[in-house]
N, C-alpha and C. Protein backbone atom coordinates (compact mmCIF):
# COMPACT_ATOMS: atom_id res chain seq x y z
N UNK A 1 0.27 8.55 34.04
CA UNK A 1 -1.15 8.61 33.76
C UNK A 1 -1.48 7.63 32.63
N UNK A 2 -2.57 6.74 32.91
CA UNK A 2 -2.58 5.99 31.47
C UNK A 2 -3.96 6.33 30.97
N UNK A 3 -3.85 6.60 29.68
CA UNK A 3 -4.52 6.94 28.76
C UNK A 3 -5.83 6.28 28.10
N UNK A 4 -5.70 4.86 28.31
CA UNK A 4 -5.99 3.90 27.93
C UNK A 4 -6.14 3.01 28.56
N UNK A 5 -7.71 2.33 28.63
CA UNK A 5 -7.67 1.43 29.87
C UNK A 5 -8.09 0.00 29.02
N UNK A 6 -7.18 -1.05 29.82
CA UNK A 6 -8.02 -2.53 29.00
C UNK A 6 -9.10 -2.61 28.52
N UNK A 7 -9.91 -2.68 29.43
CA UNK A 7 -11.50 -3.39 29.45
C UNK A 7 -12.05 -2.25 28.89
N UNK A 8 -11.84 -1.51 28.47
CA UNK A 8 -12.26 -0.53 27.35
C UNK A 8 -11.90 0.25 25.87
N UNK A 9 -10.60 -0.46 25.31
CA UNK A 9 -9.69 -0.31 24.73
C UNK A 9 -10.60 -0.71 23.76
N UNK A 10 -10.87 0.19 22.28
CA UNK A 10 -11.19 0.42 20.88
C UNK A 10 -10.38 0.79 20.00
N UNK A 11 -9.71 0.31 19.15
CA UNK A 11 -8.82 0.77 17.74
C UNK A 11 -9.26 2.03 17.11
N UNK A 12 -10.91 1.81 17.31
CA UNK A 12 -10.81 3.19 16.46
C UNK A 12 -10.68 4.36 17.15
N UNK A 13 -10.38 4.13 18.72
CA UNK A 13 -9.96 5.77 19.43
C UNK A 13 -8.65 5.47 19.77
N UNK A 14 -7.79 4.67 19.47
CA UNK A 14 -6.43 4.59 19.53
C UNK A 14 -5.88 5.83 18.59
N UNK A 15 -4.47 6.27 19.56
CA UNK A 15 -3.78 7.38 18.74
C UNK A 15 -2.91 6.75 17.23
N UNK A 16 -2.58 6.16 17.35
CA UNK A 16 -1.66 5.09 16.14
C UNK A 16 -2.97 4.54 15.23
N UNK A 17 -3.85 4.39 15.36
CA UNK A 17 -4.99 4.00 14.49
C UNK A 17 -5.62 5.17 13.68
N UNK A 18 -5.96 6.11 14.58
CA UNK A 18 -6.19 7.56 13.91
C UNK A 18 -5.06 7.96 13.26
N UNK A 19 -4.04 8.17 13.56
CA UNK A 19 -2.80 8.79 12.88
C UNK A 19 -2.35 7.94 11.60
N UNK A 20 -2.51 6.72 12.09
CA UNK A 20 -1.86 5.92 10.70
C UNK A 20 -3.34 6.10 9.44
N UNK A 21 -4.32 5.96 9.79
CA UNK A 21 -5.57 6.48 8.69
C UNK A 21 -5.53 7.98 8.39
N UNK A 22 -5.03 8.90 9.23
CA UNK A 22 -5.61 10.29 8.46
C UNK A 22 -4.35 10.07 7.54
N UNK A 23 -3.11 9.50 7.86
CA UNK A 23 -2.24 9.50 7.15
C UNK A 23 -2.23 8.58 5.72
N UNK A 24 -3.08 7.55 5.65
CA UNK A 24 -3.56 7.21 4.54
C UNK A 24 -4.48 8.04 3.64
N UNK A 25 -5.30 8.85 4.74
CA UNK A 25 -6.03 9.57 3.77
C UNK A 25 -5.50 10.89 3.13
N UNK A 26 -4.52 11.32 3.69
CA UNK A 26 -3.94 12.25 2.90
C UNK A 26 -3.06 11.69 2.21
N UNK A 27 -2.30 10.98 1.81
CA UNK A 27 -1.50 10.37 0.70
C UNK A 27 -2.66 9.80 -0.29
N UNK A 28 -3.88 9.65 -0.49
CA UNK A 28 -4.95 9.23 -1.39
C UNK A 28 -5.24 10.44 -1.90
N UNK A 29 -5.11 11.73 -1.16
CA UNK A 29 -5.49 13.06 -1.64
C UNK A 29 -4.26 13.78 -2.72
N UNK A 30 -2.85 13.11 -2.35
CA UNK A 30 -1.41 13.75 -2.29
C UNK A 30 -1.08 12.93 -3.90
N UNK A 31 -1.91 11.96 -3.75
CA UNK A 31 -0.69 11.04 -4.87
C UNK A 31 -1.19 11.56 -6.27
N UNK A 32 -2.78 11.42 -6.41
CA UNK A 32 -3.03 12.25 -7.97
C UNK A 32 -2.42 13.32 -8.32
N UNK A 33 -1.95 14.22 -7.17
CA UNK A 33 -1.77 15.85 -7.79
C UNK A 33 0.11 15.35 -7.91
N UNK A 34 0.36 14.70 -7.44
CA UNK A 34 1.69 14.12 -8.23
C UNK A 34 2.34 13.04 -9.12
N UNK A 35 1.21 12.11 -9.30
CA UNK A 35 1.02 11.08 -10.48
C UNK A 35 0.81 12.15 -11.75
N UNK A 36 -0.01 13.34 -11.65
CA UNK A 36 -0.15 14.21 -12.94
C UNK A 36 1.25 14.50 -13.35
N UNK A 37 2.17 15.18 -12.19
CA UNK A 37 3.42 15.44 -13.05
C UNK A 37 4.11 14.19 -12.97
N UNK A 38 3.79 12.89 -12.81
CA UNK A 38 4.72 11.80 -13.65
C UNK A 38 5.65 11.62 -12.47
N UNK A 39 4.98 11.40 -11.74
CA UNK A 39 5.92 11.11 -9.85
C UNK A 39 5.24 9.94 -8.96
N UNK A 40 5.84 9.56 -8.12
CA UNK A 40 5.29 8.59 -7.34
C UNK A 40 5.19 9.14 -6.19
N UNK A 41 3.93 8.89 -5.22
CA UNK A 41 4.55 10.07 -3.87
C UNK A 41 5.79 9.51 -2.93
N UNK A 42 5.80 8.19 -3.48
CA UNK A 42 7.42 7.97 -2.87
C UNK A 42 8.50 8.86 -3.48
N UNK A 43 8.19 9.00 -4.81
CA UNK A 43 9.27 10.01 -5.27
C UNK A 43 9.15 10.88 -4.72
N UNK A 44 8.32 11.54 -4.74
CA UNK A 44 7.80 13.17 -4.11
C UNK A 44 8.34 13.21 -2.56
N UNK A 45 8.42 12.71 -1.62
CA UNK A 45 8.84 12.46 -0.80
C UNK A 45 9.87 12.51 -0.47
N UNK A 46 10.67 11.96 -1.26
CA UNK A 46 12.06 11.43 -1.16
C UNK A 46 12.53 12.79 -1.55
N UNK A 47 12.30 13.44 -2.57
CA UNK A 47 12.75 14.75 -2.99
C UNK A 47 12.67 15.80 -1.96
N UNK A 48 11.13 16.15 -1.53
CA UNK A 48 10.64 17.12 0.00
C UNK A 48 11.91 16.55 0.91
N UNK A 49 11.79 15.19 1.10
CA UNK A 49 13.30 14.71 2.60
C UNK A 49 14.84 15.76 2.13
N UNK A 50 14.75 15.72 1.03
CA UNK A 50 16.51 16.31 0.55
C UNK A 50 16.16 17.76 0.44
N UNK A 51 14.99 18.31 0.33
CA UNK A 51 15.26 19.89 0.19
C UNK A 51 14.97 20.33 1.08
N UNK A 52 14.38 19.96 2.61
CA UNK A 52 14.04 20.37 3.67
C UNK A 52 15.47 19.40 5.02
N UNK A 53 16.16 18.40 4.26
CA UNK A 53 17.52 18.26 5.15
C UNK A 53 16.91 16.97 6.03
N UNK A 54 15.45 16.49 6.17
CA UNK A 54 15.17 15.92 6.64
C UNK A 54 16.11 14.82 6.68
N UNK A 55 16.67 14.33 5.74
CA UNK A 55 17.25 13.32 5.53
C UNK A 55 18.02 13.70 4.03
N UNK A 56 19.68 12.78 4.23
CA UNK A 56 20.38 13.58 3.32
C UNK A 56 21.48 11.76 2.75
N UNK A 57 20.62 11.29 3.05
CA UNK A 57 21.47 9.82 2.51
C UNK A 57 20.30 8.51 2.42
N UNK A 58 20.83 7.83 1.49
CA UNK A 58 19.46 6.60 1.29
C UNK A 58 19.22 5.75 2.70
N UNK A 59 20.19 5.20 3.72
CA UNK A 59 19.75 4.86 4.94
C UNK A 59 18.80 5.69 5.47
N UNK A 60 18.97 7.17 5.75
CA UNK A 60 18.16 7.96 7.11
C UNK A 60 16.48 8.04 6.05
N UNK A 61 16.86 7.75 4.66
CA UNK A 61 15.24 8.08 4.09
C UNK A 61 14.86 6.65 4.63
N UNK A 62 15.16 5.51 4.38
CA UNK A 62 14.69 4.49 4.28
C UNK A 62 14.26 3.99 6.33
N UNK A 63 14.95 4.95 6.86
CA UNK A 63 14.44 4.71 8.29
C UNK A 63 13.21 5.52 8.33
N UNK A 64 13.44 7.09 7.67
CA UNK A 64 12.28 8.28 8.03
C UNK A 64 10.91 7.12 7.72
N UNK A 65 10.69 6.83 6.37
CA UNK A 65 9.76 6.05 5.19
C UNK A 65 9.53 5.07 5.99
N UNK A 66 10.31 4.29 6.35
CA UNK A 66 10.40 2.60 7.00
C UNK A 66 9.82 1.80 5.82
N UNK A 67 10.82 2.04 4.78
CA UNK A 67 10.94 2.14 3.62
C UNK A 67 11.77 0.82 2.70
N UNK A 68 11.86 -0.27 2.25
CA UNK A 68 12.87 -1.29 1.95
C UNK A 68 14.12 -0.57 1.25
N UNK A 69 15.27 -1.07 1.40
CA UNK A 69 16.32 -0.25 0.90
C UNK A 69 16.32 -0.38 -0.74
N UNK A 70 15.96 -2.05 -0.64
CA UNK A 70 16.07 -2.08 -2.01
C UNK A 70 14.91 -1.16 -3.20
N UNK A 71 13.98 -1.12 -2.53
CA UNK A 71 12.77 -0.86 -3.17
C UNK A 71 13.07 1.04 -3.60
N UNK A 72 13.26 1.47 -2.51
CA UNK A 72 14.02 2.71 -1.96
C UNK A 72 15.62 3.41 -3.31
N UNK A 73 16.33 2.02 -3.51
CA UNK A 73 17.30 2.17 -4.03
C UNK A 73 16.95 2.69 -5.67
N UNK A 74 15.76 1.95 -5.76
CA UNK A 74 15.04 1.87 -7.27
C UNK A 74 14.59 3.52 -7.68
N UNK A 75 13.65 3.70 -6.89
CA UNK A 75 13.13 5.09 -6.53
C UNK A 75 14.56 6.59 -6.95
N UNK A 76 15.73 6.03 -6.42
CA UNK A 76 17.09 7.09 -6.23
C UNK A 76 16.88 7.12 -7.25
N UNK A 77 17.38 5.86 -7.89
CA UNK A 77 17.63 5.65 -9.39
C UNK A 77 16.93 6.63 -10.11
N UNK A 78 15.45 6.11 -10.11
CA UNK A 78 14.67 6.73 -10.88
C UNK A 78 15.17 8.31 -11.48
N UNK A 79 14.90 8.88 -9.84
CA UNK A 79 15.42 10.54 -10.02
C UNK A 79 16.61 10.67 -10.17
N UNK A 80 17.64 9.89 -10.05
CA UNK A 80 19.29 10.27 -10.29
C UNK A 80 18.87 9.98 -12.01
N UNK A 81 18.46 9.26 -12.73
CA UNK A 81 18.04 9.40 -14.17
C UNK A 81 17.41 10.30 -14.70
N UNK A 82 16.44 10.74 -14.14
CA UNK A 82 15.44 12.10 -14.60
C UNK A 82 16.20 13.50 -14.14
N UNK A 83 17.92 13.24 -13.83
CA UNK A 83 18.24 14.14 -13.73
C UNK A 83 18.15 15.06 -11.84
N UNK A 84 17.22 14.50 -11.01
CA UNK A 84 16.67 15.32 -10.07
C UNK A 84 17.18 15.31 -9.15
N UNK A 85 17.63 14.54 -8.90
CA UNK A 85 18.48 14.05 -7.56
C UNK A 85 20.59 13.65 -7.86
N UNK A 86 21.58 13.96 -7.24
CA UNK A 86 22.59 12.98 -7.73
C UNK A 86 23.14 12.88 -6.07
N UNK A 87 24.06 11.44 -6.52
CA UNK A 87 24.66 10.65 -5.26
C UNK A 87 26.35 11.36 -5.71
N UNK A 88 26.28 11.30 -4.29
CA UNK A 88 27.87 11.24 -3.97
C UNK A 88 28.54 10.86 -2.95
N UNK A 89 29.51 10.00 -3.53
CA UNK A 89 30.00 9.21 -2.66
C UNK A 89 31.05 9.99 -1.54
N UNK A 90 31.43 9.22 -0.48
CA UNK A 90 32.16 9.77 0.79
C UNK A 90 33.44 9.79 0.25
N UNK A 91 34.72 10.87 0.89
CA UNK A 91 36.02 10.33 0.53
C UNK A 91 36.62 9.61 1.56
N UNK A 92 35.75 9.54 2.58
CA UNK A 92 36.38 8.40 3.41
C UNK A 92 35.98 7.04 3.89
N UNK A 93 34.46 7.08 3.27
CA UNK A 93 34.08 5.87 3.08
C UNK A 93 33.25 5.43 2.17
N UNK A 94 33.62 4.70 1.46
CA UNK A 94 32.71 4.50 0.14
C UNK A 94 31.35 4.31 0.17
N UNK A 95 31.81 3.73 1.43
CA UNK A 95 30.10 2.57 1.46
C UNK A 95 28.99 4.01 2.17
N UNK A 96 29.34 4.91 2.04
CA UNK A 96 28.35 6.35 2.44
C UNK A 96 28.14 7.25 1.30
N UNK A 97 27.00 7.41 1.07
CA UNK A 97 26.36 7.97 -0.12
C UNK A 97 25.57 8.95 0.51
N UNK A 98 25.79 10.53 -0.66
CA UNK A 98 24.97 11.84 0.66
C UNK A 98 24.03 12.09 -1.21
N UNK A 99 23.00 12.15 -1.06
CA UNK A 99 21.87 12.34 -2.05
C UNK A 99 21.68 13.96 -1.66
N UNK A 100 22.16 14.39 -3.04
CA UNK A 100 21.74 16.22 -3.21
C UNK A 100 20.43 16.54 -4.49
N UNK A 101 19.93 17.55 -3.67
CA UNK A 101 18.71 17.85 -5.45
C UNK A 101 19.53 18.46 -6.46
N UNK A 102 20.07 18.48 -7.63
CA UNK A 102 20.27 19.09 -8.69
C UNK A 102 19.42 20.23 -8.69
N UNK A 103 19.66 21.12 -9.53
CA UNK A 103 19.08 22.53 -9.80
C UNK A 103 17.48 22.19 -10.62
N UNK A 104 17.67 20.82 -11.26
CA UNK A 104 16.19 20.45 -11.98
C UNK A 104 15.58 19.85 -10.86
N UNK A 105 15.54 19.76 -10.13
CA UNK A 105 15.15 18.13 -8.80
C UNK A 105 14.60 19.63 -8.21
N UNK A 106 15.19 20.53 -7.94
CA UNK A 106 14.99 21.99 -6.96
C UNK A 106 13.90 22.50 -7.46
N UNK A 107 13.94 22.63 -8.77
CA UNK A 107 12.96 23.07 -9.07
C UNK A 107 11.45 22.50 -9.76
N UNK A 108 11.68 21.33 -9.71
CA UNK A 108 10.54 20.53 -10.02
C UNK A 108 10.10 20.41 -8.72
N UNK A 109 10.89 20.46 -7.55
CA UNK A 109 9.49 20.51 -5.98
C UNK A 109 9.39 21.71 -5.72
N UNK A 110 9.73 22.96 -6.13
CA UNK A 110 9.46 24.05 -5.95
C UNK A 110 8.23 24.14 -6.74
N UNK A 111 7.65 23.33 -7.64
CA UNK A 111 6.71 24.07 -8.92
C UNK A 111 5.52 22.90 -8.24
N UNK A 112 6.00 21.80 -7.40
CA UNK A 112 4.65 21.07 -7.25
C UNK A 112 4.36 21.68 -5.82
N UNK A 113 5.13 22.37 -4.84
CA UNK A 113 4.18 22.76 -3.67
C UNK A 113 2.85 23.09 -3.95
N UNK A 114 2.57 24.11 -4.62
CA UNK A 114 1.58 24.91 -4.76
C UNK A 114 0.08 24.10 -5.06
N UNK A 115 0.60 23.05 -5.65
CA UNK A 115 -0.69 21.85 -5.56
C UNK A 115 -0.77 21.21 -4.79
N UNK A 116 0.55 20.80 -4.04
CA UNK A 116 0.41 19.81 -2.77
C UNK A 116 -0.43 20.92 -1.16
N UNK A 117 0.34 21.84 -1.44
CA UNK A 117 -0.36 23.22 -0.08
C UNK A 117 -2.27 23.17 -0.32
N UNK A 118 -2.70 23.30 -1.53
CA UNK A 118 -4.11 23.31 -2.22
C UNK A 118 -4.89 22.23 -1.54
N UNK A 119 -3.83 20.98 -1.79
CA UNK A 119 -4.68 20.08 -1.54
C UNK A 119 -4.21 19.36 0.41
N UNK A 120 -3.47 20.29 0.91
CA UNK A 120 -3.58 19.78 2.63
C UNK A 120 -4.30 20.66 2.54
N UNK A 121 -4.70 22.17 2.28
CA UNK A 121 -5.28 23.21 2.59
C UNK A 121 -6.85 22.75 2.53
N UNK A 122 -7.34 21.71 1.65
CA UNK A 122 -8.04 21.44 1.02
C UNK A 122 -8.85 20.14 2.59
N UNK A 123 -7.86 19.60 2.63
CA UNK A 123 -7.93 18.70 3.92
C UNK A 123 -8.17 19.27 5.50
N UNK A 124 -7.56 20.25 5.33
CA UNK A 124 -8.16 20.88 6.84
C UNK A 124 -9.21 22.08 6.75
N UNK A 125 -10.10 21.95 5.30
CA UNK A 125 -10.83 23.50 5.37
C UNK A 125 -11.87 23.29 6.72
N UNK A 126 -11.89 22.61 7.39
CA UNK A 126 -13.08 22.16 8.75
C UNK A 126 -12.36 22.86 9.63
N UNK A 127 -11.09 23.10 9.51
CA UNK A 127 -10.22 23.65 10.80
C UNK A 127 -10.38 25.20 10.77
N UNK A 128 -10.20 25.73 12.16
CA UNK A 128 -9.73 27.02 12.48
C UNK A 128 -8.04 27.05 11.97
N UNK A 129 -7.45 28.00 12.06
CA UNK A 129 -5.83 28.34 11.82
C UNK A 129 -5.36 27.82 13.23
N UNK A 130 -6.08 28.31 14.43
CA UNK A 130 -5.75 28.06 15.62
C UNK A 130 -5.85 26.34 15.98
N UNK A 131 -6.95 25.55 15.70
CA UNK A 131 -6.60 23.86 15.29
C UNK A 131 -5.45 23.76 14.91
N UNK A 132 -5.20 24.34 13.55
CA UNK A 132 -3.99 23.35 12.45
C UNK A 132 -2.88 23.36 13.60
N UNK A 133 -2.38 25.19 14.45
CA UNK A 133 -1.44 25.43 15.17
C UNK A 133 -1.26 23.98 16.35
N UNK A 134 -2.43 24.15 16.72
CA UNK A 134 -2.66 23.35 17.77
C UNK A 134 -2.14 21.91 17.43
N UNK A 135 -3.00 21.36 16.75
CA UNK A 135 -2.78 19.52 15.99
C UNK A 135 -1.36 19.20 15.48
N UNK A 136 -0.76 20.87 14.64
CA UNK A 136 1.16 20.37 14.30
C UNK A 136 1.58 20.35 15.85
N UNK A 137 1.22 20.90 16.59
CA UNK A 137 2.06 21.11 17.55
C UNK A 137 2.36 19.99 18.83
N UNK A 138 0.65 19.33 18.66
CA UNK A 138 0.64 17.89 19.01
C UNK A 138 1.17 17.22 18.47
N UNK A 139 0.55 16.98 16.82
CA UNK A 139 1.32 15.27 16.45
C UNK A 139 2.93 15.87 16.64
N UNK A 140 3.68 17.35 16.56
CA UNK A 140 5.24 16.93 16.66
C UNK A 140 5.62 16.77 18.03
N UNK A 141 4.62 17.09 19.35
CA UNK A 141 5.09 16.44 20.57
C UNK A 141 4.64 14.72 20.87
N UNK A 142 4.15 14.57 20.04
CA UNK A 142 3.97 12.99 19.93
C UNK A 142 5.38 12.06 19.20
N UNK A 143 5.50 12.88 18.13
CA UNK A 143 6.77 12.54 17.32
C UNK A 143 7.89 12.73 18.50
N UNK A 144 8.08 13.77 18.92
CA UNK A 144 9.15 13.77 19.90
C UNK A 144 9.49 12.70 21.10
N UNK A 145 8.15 12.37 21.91
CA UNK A 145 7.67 11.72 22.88
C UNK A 145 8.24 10.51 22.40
N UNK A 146 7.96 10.09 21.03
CA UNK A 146 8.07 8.33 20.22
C UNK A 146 9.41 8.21 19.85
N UNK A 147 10.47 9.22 19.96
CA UNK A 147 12.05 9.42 19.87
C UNK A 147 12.36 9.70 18.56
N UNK A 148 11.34 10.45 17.73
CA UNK A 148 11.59 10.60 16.74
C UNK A 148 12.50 11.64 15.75
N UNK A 149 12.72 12.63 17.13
CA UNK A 149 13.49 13.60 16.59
C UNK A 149 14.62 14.07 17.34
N UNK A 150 15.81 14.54 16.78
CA UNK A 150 17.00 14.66 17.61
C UNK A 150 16.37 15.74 18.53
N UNK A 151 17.33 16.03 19.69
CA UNK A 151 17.15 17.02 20.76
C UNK A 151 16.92 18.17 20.33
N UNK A 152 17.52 18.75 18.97
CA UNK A 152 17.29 19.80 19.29
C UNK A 152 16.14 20.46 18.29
N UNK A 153 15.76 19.50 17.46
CA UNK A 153 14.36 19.48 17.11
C UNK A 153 13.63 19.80 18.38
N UNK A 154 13.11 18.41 19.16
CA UNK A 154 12.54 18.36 20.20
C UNK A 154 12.26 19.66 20.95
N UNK A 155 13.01 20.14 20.90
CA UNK A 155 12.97 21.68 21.73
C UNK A 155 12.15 22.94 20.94
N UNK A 156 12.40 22.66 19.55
CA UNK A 156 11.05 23.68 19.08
C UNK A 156 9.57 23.20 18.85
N UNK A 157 9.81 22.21 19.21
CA UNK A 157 8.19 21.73 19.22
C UNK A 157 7.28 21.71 20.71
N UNK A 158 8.14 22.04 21.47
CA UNK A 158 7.28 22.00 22.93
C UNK A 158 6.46 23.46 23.30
């Protein structure tokens, strides 16, 4: 079935055009309430990836992000200094590094949910509960559809 026809094709009803803007507009909403505690939402991010498993090494963040490694590498730093994050290396291969939260890293994203929830909560007050259900349940069969998640993700999102 195609979705989308040439001779009528508009950016602004494209799915990747909408998705990549609401997604700007919530990181414009996301970044003050974590610039206050002295974070970047790349930091913030990077931290949410390691306590939810999303990603558990600087490659799989820097694919999740599509993210520069180097730029990425800076960021580790940052939080492996502030204590929040530490690396550890493989014993069988060096060149593999698995990024864990420290007990301070744990609990510094445990203490910013509650502003970050405020302010998506804040972003969908137009919605029913039954929308939000609806829209996660799309964009993660879209995510799935785009190969974004292993199989057996894939399977709780359908």
């Amino acid at each position: 079935m195609q979705h989308y026809r040439t001779e009528d094709y508009q950016v602004r009803s494209s799915i990747g055009y909408l998705a990549r803007r609401a997604a700007a507009l919530i990181v414009e909403q996301l970044e003050p309430a974590v610039a206050q505690q002295g974070f970047t939402f790349t930091q913030w991010v990077v931290l949410m990836h390691l306590r939810d498993g999303i990603a558990t090494n600087p490659r799989d963040i820097c694919s999740q992000l599509r993210h520069d490694s180097g730029a990425l590498t800076r960021v580790i730093d940052q939080l492996e200094e502030r204590g929040l994050l530490q690396r550890q290396r493989s014993l069988e291969d060096r060149r593999e590094v698995a990024l864990h939260l420290t007990e301070a890293g744990a609990k510094m994203v445990e203490s910013l949910i509650p502003v970050l929830v405020e302010k998506l909560n804040g972003a969908l007050r137009d919605f029913s509960s039954a929308e939000v259900t609806e829209l996660t349940r799309l964009l993660s069969k879209l995510v799935v559809s785009l190969g974004g998640c292993r199989p057996d993700a894939a399977r709780a999102s359908k």
